[in-house]
Protein backbone atom coordinates (compact mmCIF):
# COMPACT_ATOMS: atom_id res chain seq x y z
CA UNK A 1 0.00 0.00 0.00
CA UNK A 2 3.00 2.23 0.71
CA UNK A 3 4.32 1.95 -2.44
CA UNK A 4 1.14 2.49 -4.30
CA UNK A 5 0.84 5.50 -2.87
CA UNK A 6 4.48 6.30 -3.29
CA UNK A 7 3.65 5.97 -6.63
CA UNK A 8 0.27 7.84 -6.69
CA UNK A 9 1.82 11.05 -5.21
CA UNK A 10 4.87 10.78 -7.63
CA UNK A 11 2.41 10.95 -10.41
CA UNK A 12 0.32 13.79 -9.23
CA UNK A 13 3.36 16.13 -8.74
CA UNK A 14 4.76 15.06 -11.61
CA UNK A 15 1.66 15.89 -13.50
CA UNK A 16 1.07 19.58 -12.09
CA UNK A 17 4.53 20.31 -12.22
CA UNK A 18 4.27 19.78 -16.24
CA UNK A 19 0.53 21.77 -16.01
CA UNK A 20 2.16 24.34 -14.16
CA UNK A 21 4.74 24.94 -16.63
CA UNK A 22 2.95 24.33 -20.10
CA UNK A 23 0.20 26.80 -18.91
CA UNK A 24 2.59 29.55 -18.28
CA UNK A 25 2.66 31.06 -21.17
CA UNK A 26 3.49 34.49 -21.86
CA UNK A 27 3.96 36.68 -25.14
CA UNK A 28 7.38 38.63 -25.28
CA UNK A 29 6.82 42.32 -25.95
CA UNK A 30 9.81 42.87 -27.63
CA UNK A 31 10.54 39.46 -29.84
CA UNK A 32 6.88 38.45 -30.11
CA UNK A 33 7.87 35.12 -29.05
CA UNK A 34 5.46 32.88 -26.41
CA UNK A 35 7.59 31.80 -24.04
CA UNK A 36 7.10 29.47 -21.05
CA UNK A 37 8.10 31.55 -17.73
CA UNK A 38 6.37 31.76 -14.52
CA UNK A 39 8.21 35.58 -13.12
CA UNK A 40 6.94 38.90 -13.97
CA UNK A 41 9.14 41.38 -15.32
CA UNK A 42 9.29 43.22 -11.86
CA UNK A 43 10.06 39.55 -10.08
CA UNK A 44 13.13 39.79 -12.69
CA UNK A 45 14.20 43.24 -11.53
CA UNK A 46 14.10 42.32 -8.17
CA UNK A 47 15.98 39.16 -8.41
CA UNK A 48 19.04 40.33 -10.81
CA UNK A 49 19.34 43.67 -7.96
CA UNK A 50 19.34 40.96 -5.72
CA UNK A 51 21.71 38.88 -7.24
CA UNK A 52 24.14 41.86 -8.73
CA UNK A 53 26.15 42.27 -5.52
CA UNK A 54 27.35 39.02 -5.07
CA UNK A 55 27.82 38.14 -8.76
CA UNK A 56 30.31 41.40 -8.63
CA UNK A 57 32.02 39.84 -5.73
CA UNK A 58 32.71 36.88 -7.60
CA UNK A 59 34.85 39.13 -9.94
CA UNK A 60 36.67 41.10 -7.45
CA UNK A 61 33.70 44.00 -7.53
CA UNK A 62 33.73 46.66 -9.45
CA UNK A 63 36.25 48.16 -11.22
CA UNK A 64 37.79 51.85 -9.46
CA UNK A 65 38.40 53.23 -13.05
CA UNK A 66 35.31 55.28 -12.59
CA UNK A 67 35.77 56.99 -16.39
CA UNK A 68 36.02 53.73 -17.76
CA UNK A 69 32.67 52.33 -15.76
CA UNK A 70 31.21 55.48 -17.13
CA UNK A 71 32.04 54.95 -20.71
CA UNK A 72 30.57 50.99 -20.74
CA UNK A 73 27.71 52.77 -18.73
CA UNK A 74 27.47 55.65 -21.28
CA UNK A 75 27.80 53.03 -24.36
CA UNK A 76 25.31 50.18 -22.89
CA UNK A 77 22.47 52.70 -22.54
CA UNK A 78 22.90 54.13 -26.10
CA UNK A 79 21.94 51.52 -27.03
CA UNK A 80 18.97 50.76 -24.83
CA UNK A 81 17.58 54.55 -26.03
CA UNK A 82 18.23 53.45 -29.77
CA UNK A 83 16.32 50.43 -29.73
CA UNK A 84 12.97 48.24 -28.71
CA UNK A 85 14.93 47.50 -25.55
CA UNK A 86 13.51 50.69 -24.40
CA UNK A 87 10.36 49.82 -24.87
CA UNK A 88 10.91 47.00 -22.19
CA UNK A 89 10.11 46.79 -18.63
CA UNK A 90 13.32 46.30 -17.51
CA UNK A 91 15.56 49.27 -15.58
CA UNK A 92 19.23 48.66 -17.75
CA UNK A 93 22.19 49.15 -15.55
CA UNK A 94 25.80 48.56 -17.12
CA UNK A 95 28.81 47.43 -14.79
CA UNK A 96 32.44 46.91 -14.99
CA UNK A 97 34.33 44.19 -13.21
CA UNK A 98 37.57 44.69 -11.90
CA UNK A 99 38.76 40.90 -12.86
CA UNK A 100 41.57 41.85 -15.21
CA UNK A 101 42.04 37.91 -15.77
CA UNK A 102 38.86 36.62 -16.77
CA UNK A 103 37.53 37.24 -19.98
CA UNK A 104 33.15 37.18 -20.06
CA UNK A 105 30.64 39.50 -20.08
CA UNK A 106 26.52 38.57 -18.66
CA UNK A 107 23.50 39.79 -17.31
CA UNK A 108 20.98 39.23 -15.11
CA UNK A 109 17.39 38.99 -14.71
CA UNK A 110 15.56 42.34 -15.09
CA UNK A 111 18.65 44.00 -16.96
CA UNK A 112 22.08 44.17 -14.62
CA UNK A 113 24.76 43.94 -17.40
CA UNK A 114 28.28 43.45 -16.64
CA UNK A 115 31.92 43.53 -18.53
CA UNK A 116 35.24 41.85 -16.80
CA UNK A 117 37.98 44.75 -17.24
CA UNK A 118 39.63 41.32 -18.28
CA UNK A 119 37.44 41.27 -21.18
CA UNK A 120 37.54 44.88 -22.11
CA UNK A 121 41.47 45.29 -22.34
CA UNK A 122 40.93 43.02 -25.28
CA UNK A 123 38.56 45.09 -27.51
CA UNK A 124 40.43 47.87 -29.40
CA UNK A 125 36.82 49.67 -30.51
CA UNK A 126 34.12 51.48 -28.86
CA UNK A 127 31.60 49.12 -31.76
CA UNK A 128 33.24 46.13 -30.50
CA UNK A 129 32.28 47.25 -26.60
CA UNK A 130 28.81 47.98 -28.10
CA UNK A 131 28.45 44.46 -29.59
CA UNK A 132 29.45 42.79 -26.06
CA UNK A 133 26.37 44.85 -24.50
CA UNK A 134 24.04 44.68 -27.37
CA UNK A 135 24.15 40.70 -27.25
CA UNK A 136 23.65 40.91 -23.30
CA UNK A 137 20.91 43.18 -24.06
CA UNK A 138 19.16 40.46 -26.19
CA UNK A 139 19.45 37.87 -23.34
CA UNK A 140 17.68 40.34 -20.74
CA UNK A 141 14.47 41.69 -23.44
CA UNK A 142 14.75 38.00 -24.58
CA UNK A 143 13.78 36.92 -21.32
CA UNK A 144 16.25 33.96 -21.38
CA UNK A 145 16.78 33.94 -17.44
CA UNK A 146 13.35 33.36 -16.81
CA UNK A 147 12.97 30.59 -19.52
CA UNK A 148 16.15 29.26 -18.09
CA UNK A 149 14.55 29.01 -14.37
CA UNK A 150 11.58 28.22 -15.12
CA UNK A 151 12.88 25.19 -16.95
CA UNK A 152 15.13 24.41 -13.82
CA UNK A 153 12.10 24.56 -11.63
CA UNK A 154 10.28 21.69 -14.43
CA UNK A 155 13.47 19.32 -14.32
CA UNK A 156 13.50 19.79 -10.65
CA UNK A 157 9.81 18.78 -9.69
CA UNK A 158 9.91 15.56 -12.29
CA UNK A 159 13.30 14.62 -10.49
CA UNK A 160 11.53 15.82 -7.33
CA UNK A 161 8.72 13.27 -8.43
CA UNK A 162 10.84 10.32 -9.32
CA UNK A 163 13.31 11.09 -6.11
CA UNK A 164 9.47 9.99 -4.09
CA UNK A 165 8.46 7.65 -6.71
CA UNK A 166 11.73 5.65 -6.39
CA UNK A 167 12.37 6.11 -2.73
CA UNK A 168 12.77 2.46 -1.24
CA UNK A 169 12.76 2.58 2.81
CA UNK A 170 15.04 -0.12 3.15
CA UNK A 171 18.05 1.56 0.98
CA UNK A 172 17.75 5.52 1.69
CA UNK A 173 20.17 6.07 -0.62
CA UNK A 174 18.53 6.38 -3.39
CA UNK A 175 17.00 9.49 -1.91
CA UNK A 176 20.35 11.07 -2.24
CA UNK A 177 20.85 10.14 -5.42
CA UNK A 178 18.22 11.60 -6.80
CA UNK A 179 18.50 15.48 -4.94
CA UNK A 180 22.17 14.87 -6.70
CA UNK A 181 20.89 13.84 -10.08
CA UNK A 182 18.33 17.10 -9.64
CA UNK A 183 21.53 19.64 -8.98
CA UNK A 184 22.95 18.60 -11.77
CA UNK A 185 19.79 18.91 -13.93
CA UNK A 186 19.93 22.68 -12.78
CA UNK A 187 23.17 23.23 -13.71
CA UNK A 188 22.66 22.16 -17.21
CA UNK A 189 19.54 24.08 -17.62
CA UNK A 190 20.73 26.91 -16.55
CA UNK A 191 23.10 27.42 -19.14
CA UNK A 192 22.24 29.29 -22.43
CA UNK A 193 21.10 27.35 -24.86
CA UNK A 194 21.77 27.31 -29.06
CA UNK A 195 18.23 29.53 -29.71
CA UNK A 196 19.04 31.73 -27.31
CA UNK A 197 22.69 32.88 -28.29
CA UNK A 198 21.39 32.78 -32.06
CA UNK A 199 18.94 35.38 -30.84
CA UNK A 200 20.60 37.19 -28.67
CA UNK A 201 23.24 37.88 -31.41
CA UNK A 202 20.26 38.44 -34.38
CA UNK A 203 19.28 40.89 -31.53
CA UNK A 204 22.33 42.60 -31.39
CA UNK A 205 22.98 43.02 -35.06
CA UNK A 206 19.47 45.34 -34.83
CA UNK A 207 20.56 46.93 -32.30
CA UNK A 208 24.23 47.82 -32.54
CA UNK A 209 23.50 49.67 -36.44
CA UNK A 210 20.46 51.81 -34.50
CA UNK A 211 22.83 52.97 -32.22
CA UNK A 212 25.06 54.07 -34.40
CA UNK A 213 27.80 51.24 -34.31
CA UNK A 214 29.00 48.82 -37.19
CA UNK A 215 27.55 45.46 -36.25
CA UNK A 216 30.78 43.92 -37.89
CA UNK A 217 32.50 44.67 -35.00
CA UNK A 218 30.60 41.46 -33.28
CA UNK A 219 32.71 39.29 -35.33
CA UNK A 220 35.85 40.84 -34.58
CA UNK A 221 34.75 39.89 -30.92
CA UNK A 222 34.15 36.38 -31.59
CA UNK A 223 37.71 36.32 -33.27
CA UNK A 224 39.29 37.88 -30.43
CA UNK A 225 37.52 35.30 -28.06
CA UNK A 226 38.77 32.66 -30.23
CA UNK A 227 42.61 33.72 -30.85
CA UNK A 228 42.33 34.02 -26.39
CA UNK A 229 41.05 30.64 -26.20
CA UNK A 230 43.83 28.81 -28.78
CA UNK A 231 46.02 28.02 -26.29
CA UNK A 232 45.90 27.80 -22.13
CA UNK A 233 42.51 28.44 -20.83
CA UNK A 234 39.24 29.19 -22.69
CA UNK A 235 37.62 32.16 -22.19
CA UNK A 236 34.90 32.07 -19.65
CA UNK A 237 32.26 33.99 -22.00
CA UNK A 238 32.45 30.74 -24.28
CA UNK A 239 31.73 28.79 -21.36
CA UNK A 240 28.86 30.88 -19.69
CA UNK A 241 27.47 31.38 -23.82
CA UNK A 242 28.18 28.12 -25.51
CA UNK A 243 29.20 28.56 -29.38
CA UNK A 244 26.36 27.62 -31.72
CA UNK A 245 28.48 25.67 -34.29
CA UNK A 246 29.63 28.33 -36.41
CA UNK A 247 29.04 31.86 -34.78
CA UNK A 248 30.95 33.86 -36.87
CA UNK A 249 29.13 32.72 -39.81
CA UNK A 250 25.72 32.70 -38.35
CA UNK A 251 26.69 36.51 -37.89
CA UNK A 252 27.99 37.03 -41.32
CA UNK A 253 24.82 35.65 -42.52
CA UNK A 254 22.32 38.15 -39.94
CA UNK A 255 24.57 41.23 -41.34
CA UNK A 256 24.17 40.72 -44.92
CA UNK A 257 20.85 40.22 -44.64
CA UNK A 258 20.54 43.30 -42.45
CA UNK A 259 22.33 45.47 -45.15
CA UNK A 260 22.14 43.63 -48.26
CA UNK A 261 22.77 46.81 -50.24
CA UNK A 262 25.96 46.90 -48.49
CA UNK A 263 27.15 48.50 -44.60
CA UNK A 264 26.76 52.36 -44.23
CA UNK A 265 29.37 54.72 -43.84
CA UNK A 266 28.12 56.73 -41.02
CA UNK A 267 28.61 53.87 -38.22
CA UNK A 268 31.22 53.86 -36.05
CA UNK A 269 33.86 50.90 -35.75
């Protein structure tokens, strides 16, 4: 009889925990895509200014250059005023990390963007800056933190449901095994996926030209990532945004469609 009902309740929160998810559906303002997330825009404000402190920490804080923070700041919300970003919810701040070492760039939830000074000794143009913070822009308006969670929180209850499902009284480890197997499943999800670095960079070839910066300069970033990561250790930006089989071309291919009659002269570098 245990078991049965083991078994009963394993179903039941397996099944709302896939009702739960596959009913929250929302429409993005911005991409027009339905997505599956279960946080309002203000819930992702809240959590990436909740968050932003000790994500800085990790990278030594912020940087004490203050006319250098200034200029990523000054740079990052160009680009929100050019574009549909600023049509978004979401209150865009732009940081600099003091972590000359570590080359990445991310953001959080709600719109905290940040740049390792690591990364930023590396780009020789103020267009190449803009790209960095034009493709973080796209992961914030294209919600991909949310989708990310709210996946986490799906692979979480099923291995939450299988963890009671499974359990067997008489070997308790299997209890264990399963909270393990359910970290691990949020690690994994967590991670950008393929779609969303393709859009995030489609986003950020609309966005860098409205701003006034040559979207080309996105694949001199993706060249300079790879020449760092040829030999030693790879850059942590390729880690934290996994490489969609060919980026550079995928990029190629989103600019000349963007300008097939050829780039204009009046954008910067």
């Amino acid at each position: 009889m245990r078991g049965n009902l083991r078994y009963i309740i394993a179903l039941l929160m397996a099944g709302f925990t896939l009702v739960t998810y596959y009913c929250k559906r929302s429409v993005n303002e911005v991409t027009g895509e339905v997505q599956h997330v279960d946080m309002t825009a203000e819930q992702e404000i809240a959590l990436g200014l909740q968050a932003a402190p000790q994500m800085a920490q990790q990278y030594g804080g912020l940087h004490p250059n203050r006319e250098a923070a200034a200029r990523v700041e000054q740079i990052g919300q160009q680009i929100v005023r050019s574009t549909k970003a600023s049509q978004s919810p979401y209150k865009f701040q732009f940081h600099l990390l003091a972590d000359e070492n570590t080359i990445n760039a991310f953001a959080l939830p709600g719109g905290q963007v940040f740049i390792t000074a690591g990364l930023l000794k590396h780009l020789t143009t103020e267009g190449q800056v803009a790209g960095v913070l034009a493709h973080e822009i796209g992961h914030v308006v294209g919600r991909h933190s949310a989708e990310q969670i709210a996946k986490s929180k799906l692979t979480q209850g099923l291995t939450g449901a299988a963890a009671i499902g499974m359990y067997d009284p008489d070997r308790p480890g299997t209890l264990a095994g399963s909270a393990a197997a359910a970290m691990v499943g949020k690690l994994l999800t967590l991670r950008y996926g393929r779609n969303d670095e393709l859009e995030a960079d489609r986003l950020a070839v609309d966005y860098t030209p409205q701003a006034g910066y040559d979207p080309r300069a996105m694949v001199q970033v993706m060249q300079i990532l790879e020449q760092n990561g040829g030999s030693g250790r790879q850059p942590e930006f390729l880690s934290t945004h996994p490489n969609p089989g060919n980026r550079i071309g995928h990029l190629e291919q989103e600019i000349a469609a963007e300008f097939p009659q050829g780039m204009p002269s009046n954008l910067k570098p």
